[in-house]
PDB file of N, CA and C in Angstrom:
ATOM      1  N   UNK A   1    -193.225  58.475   0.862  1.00  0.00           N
ATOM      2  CA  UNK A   1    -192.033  58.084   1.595  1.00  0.00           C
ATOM      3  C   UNK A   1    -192.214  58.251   3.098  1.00  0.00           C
ATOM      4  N   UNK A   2    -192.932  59.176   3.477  1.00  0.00           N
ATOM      5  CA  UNK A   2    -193.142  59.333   5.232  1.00  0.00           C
ATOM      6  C   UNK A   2    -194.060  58.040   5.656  1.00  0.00           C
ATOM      7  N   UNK A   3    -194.223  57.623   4.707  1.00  0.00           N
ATOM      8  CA  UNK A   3    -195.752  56.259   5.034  1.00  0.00           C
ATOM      9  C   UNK A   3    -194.485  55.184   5.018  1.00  0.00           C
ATOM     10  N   UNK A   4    -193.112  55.289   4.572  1.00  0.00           N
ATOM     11  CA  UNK A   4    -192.741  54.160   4.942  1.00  0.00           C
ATOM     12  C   UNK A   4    -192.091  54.109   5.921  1.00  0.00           C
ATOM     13  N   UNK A   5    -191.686  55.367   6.536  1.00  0.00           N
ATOM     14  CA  UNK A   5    -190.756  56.056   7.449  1.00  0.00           C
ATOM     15  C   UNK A   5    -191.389  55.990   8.514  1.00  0.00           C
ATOM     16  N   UNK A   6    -192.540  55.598   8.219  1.00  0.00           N
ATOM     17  CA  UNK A   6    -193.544  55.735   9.720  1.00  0.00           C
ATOM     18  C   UNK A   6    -193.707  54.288  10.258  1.00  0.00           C
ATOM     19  N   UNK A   7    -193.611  53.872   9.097  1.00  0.00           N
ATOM     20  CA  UNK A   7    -193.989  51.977   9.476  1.00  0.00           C
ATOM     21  C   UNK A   7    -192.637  51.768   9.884  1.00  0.00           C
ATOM     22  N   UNK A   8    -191.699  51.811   9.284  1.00  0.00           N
ATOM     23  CA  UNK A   8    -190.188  51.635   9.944  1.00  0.00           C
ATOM     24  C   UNK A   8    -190.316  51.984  11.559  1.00  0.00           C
ATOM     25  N   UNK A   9    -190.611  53.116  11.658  1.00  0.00           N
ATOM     26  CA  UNK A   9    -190.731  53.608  12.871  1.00  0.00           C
ATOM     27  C   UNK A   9    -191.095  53.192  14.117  1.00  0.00           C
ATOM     28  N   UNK A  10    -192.672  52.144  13.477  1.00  0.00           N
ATOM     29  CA  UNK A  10    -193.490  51.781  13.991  1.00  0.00           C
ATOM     30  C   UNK A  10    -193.374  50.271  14.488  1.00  0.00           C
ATOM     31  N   UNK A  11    -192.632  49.570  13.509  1.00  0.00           N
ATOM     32  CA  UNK A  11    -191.469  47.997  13.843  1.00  0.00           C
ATOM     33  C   UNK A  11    -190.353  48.618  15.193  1.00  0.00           C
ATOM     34  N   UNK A  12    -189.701  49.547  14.763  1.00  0.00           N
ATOM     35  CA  UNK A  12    -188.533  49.945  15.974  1.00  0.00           C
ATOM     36  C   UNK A  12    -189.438  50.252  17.142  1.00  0.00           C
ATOM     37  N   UNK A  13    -190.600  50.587  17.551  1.00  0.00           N
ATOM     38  CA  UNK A  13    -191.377  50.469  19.023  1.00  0.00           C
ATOM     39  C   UNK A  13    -191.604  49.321  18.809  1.00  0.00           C
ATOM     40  N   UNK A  14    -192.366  48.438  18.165  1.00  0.00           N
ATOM     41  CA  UNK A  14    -192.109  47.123  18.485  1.00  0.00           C
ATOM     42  C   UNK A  14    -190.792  46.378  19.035  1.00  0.00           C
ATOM     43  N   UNK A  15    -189.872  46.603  18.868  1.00  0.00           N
ATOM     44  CA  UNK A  15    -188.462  46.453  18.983  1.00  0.00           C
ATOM     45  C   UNK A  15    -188.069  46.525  20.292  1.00  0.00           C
ATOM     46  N   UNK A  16    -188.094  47.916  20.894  1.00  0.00           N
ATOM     47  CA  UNK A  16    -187.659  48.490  22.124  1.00  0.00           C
ATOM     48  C   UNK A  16    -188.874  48.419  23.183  1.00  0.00           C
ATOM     49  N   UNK A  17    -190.122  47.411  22.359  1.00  0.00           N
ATOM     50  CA  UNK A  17    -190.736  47.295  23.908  1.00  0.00           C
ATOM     51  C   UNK A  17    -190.717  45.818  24.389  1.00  0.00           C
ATOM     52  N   UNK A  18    -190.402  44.908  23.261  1.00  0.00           N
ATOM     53  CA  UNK A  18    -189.797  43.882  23.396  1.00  0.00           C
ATOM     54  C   UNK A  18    -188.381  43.827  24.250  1.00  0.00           C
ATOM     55  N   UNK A  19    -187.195  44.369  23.784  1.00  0.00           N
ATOM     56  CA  UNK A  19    -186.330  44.601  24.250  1.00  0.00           C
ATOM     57  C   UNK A  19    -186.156  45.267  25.706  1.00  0.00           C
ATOM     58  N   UNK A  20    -187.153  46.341  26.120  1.00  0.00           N
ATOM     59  CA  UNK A  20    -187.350  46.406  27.124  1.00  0.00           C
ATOM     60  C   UNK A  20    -188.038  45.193  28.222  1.00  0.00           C
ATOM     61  N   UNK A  21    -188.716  44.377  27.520  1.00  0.00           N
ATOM     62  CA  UNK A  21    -189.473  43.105  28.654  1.00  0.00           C
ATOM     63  C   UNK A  21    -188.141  42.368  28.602  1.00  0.00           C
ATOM     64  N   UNK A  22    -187.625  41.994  27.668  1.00  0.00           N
ATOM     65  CA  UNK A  22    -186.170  41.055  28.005  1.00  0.00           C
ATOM     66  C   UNK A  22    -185.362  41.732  28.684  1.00  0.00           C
ATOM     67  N   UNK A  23    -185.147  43.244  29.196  1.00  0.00           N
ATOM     68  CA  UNK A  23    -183.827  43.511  30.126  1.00  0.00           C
ATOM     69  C   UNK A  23    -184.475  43.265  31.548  1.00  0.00           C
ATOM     70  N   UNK A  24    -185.082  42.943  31.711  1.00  0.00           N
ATOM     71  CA  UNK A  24    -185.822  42.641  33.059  1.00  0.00           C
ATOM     72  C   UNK A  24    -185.588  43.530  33.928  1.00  0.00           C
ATOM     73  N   UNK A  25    -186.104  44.835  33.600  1.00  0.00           N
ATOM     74  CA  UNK A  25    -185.953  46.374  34.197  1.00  0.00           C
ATOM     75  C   UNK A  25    -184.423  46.521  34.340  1.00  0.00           C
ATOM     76  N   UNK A  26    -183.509  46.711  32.933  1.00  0.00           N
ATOM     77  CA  UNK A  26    -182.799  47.091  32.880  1.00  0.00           C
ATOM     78  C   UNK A  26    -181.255  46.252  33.928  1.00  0.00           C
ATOM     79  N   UNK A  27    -181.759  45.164  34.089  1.00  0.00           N
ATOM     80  CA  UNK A  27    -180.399  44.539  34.763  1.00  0.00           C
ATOM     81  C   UNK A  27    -179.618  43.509  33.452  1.00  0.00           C
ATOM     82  N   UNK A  28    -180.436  43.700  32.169  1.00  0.00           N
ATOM     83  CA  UNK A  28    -179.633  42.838  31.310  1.00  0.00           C
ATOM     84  C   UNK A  28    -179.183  43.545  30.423  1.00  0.00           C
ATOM     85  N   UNK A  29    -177.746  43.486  30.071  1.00  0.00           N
ATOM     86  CA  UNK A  29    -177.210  44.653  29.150  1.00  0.00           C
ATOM     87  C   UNK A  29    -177.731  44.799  28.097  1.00  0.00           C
ATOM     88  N   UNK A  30    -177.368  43.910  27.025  1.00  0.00           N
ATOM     89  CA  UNK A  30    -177.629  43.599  25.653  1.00  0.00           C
ATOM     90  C   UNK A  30    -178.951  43.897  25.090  1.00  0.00           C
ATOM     91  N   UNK A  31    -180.512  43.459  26.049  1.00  0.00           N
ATOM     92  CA  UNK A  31    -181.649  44.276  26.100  1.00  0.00           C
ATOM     93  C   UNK A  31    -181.478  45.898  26.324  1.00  0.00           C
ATOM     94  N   UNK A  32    -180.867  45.871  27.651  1.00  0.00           N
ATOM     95  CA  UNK A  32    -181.208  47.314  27.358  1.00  0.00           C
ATOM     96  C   UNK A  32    -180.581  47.986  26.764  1.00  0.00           C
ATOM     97  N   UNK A  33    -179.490  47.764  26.038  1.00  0.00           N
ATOM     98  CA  UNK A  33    -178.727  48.900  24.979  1.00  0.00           C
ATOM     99  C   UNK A  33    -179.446  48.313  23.819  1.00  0.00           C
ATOM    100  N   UNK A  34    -180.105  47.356  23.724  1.00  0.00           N
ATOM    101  CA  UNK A  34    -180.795  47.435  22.344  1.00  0.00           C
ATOM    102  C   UNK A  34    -182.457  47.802  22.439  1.00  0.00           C
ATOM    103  N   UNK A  35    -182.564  48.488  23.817  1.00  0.00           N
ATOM    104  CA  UNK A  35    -183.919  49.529  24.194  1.00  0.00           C
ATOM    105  C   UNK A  35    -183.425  50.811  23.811  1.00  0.00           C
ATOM    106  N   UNK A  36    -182.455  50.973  24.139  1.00  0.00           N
ATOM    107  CA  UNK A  36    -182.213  52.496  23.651  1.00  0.00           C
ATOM    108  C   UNK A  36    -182.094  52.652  22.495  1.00  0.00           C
ATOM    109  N   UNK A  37    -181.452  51.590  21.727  1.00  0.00           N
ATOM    110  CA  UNK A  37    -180.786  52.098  20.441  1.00  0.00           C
ATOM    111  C   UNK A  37    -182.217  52.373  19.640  1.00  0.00           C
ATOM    112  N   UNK A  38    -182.796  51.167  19.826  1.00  0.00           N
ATOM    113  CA  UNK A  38    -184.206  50.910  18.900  1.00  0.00           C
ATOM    114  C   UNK A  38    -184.946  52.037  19.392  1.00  0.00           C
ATOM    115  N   UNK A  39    -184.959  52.726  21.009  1.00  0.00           N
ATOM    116  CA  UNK A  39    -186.315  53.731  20.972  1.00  0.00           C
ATOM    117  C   UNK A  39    -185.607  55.287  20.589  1.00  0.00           C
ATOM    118  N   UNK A  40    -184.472  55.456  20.097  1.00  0.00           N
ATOM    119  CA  UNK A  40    -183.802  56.576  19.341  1.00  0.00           C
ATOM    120  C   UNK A  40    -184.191  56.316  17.932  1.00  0.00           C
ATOM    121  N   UNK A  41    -183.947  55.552  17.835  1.00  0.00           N
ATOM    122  CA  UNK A  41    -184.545  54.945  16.039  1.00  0.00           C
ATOM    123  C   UNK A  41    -186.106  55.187  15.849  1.00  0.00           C
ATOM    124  N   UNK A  42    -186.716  54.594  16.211  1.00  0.00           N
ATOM    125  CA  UNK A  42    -187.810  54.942  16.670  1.00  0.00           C
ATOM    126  C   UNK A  42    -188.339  56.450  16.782  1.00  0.00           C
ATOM    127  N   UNK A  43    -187.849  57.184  17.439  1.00  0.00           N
ATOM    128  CA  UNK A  43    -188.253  58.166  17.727  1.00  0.00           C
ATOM    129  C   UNK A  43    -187.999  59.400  16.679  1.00  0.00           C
ATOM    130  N   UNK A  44    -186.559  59.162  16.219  1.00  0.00           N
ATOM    131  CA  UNK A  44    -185.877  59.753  14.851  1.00  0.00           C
ATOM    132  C   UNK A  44    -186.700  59.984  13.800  1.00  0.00           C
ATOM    133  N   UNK A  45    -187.117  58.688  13.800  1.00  0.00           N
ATOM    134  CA  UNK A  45    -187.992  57.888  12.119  1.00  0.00           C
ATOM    135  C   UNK A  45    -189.101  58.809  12.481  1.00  0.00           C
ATOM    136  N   UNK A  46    -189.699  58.604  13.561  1.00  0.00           N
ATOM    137  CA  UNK A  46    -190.959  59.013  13.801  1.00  0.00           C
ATOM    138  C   UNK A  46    -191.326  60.960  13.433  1.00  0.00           C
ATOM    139  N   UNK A  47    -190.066  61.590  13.964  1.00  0.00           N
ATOM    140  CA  UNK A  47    -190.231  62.963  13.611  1.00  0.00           C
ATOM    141  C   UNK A  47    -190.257  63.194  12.105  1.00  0.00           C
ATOM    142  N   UNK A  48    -189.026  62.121  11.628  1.00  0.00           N
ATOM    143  CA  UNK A  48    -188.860  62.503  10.319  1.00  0.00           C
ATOM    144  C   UNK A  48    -190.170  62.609   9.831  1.00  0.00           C
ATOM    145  N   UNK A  49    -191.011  61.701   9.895  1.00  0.00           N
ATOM    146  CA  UNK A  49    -192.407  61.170   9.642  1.00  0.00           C
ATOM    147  C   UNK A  49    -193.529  62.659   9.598  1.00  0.00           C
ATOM    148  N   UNK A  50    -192.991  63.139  11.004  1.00  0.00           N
ATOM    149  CA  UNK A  50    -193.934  63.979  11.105  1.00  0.00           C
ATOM    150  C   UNK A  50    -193.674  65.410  10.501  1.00  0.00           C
ATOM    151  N   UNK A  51    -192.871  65.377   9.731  1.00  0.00           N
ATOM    152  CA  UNK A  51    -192.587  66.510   8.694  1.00  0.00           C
ATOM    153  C   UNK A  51    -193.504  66.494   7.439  1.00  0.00           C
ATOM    154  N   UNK A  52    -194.010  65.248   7.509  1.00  0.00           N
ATOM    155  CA  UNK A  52    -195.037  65.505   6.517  1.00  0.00           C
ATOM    156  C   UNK A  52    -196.141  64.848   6.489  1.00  0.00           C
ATOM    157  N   UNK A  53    -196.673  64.148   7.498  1.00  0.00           N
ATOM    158  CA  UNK A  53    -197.744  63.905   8.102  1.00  0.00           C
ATOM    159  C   UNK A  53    -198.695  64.732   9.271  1.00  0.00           C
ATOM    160  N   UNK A  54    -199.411  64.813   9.306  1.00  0.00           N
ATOM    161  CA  UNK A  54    -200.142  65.087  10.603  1.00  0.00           C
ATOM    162  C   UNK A  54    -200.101  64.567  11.907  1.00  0.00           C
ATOM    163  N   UNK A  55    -200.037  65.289  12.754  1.00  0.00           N
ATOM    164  CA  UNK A  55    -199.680  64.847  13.844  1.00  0.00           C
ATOM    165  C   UNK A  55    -200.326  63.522  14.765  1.00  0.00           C
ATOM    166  N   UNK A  56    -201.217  63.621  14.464  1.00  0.00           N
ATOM    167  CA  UNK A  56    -202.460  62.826  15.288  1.00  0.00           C
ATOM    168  C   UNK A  56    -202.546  61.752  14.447  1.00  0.00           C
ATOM    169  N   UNK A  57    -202.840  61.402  13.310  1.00  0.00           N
ATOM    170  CA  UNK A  57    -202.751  60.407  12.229  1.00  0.00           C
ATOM    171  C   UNK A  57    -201.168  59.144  12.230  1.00  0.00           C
ATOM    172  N   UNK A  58    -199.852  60.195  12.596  1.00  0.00           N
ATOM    173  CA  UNK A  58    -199.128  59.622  12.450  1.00  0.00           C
ATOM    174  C   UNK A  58    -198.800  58.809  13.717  1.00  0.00           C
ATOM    175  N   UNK A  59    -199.209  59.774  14.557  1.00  0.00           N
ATOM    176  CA  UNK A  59    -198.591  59.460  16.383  1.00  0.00           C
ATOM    177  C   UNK A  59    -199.854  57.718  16.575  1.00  0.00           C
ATOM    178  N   UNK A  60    -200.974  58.382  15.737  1.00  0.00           N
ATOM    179  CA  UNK A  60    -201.894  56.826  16.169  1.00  0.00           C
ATOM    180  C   UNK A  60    -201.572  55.761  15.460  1.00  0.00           C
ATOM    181  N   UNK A  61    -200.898  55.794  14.320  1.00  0.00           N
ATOM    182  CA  UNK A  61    -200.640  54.804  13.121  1.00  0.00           C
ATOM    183  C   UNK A  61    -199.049  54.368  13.641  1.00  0.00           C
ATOM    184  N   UNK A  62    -198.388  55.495  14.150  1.00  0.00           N
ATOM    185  CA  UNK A  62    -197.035  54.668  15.191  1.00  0.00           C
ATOM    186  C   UNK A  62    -197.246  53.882  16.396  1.00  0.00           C
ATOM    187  N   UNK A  63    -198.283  54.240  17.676  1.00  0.00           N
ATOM    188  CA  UNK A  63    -198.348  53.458  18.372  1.00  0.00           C
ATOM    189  C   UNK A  63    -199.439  52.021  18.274  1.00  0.00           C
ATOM    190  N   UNK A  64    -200.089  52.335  16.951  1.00  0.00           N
ATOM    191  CA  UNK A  64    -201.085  51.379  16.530  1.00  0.00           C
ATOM    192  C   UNK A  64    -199.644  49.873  16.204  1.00  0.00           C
ATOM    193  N   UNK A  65    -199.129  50.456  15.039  1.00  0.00           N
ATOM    194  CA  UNK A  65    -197.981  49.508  14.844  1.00  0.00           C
ATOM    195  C   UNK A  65    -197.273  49.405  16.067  1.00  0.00           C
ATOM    196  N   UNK A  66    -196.961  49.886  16.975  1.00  0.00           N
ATOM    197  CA  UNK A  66    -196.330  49.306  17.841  1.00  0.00           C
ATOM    198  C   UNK A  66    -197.055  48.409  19.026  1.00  0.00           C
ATOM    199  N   UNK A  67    -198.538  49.053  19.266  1.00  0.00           N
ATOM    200  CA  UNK A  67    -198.957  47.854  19.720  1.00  0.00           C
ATOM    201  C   UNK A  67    -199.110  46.771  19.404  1.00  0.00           C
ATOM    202  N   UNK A  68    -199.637  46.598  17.879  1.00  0.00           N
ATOM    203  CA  UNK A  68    -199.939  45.084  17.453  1.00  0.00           C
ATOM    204  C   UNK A  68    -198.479  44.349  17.502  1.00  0.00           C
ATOM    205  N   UNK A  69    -197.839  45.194  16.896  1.00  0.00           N
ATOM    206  CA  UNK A  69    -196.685  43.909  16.507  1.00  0.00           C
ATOM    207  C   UNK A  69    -196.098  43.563  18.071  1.00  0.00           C
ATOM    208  N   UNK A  70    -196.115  44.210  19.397  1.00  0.00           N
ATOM    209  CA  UNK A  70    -195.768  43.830  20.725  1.00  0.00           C
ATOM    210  C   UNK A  70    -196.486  42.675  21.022  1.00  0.00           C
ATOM    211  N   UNK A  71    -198.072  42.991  20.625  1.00  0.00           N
ATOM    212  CA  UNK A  71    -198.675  42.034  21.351  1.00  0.00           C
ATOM    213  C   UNK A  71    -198.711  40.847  20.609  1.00  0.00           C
ATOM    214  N   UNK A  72    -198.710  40.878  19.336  1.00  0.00           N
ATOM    215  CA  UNK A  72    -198.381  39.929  18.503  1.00  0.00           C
ATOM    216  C   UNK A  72    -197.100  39.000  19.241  1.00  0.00           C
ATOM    217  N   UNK A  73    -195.801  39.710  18.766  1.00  0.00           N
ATOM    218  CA  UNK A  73    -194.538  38.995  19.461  1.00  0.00           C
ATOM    219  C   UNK A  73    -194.916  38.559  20.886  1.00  0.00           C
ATOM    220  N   UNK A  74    -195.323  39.338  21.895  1.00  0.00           N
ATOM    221  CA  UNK A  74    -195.545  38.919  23.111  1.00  0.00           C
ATOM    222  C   UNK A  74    -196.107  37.812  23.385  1.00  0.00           C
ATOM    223  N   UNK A  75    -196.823  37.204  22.385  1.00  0.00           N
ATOM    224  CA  UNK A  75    -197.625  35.576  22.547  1.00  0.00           C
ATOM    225  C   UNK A  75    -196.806  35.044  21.734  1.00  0.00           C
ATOM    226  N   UNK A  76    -195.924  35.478  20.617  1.00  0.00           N
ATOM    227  CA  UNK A  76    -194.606  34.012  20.307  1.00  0.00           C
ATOM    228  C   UNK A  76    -193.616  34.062  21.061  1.00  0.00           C
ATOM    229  N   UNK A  77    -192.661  35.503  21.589  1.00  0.00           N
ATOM    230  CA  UNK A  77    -191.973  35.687  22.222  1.00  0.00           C
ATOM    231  C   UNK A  77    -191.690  34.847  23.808  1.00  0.00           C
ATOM    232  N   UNK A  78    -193.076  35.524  24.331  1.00  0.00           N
ATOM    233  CA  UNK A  78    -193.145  35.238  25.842  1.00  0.00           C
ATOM    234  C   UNK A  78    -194.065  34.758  26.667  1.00  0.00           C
ATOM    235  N   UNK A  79    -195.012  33.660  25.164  1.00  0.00           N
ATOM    236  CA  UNK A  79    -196.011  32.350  25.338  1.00  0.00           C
ATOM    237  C   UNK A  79    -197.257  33.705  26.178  1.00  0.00           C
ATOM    238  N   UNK A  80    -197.351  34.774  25.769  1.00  0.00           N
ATOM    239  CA  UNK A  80    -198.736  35.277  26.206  1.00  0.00           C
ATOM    240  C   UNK A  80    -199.836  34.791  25.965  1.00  0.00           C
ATOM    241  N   UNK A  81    -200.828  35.034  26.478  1.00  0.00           N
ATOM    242  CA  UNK A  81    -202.291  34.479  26.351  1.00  0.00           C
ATOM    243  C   UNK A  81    -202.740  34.904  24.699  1.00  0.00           C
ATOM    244  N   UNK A  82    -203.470  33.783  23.756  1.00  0.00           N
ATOM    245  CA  UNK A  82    -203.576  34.055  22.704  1.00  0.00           C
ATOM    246  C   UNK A  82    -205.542  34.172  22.480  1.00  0.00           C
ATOM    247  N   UNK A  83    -206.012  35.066  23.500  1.00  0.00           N
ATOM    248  CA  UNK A  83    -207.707  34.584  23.839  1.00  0.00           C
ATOM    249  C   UNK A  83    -207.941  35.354  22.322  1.00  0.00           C
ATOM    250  N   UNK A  84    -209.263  34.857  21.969  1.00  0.00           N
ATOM    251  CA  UNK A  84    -210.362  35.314  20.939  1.00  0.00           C
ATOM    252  C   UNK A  84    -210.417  36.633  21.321  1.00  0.00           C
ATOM    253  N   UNK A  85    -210.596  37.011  21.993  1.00  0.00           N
ATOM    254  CA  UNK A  85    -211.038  38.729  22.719  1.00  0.00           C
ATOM    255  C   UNK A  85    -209.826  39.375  22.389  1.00  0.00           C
ATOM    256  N   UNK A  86    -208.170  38.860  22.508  1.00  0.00           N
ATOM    257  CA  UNK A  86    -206.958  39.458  22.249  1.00  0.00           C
ATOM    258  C   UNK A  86    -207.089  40.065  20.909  1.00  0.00           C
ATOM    259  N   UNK A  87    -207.073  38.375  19.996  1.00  0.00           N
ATOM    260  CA  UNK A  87    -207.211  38.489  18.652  1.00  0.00           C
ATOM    261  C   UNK A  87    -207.750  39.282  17.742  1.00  0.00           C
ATOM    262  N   UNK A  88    -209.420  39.587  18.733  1.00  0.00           N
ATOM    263  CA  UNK A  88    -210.197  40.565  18.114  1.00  0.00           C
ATOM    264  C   UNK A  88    -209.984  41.834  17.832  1.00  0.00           C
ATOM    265  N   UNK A  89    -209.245  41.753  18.999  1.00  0.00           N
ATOM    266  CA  UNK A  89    -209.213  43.300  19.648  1.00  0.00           C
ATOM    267  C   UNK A  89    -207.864  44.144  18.373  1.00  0.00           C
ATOM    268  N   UNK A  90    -206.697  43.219  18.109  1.00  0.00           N
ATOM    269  CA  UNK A  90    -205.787  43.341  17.549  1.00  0.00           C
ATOM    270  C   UNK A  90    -206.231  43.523  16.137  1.00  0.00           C
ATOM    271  N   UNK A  91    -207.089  42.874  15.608  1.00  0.00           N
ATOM    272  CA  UNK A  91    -207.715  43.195  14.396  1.00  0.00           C
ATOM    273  C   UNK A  91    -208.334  44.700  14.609  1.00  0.00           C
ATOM    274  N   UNK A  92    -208.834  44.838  15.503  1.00  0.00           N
ATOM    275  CA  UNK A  92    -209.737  46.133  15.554  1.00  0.00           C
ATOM    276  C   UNK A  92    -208.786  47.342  15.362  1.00  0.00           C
ATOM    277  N   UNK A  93    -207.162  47.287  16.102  1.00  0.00           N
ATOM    278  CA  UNK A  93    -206.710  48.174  15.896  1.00  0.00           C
ATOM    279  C   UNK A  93    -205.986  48.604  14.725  1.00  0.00           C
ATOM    280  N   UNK A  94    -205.828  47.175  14.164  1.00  0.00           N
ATOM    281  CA  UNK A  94    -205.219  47.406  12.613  1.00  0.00           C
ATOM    282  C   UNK A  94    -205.763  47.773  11.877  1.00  0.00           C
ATOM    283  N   UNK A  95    -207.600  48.027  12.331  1.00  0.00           N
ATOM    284  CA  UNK A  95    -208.570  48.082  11.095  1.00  0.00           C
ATOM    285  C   UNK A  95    -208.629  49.866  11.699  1.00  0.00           C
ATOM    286  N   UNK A  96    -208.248  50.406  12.681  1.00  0.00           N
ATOM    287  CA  UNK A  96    -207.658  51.906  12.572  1.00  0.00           C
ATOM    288  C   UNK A  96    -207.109  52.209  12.130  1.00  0.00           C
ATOM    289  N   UNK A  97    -205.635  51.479  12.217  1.00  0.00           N
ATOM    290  CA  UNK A  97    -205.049  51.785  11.377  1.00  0.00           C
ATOM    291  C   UNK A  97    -204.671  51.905   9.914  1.00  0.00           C
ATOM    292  N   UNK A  98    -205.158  50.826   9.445  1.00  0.00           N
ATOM    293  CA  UNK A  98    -205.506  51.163   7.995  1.00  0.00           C
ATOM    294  C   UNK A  98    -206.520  52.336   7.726  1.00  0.00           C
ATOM    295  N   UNK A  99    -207.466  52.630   8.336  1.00  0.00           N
ATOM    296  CA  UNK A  99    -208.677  53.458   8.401  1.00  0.00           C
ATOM    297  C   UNK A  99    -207.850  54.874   8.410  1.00  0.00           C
ATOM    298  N   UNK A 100    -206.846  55.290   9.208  1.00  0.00           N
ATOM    299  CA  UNK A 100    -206.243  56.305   9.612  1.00  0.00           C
ATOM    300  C   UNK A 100    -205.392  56.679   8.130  1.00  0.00           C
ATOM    301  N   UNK A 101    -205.120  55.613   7.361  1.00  0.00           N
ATOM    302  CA  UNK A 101    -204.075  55.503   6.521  1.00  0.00           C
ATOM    303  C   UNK A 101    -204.981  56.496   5.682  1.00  0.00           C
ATOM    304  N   UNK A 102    -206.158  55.198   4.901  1.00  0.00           N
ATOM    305  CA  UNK A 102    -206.936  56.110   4.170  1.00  0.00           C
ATOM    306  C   UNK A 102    -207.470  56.845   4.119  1.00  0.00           C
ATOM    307  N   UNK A 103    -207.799  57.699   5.552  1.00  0.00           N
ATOM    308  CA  UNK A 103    -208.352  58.934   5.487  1.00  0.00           C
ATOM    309  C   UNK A 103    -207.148  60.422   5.071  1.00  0.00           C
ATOM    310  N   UNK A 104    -205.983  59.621   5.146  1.00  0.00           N
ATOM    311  CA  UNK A 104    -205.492  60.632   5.069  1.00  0.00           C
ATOM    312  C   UNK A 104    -205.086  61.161   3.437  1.00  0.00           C
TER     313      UNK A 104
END
């Protein structure tokens, strides 16, 4: 159950860093109250998480999910650059993260 609590976790930083690029440093409401809400959620999920995970395992497997799925959205979202080198690179970190999963 903390493995799902963590991935939950790990969508809500996806969430609030999205939401943070749409308030355009905080001059748009609706972004930024849905930066806060999502990086309390986020952050919640994430302790819960770490009640029964390890610290280092979970903290890399949360910001792992939160990078990919940013940078992911960030090229449908906000037409980012979609280079081979991105792509790669995004595989590489998921292949930590799964790696992180099963070691544990």
């Amino acid at each position: 159950m903390a493995w799902v609590v963590l991935v939950v976790a790990g969508l809500f930083e996806t969430a609030f860093a999205i939401s943070l690029k749409a308030s355009h440093g905080f001059t748009k409401l609706v972004p930024s109250v849905l930066f806060v809400v999502f990086s309390i959620l986020s952050f919640v999920l994430l302790s819960i998480a770490l009640k029964k995970l390890p610290v280092g395992t979970a903290y890399a497997v949360w910001t792992g999910i939160g990078t990919v799925g940013t940078a992911i959205l960030g090229m449908f979202i906000f037409n980012e650059a979609a280079t081979v080198l991105r792509l790669v690179s995004i595989v590489l970190i998921l292949a930590g993260v799964i790696g992180l999963r099963l070691a544990n």
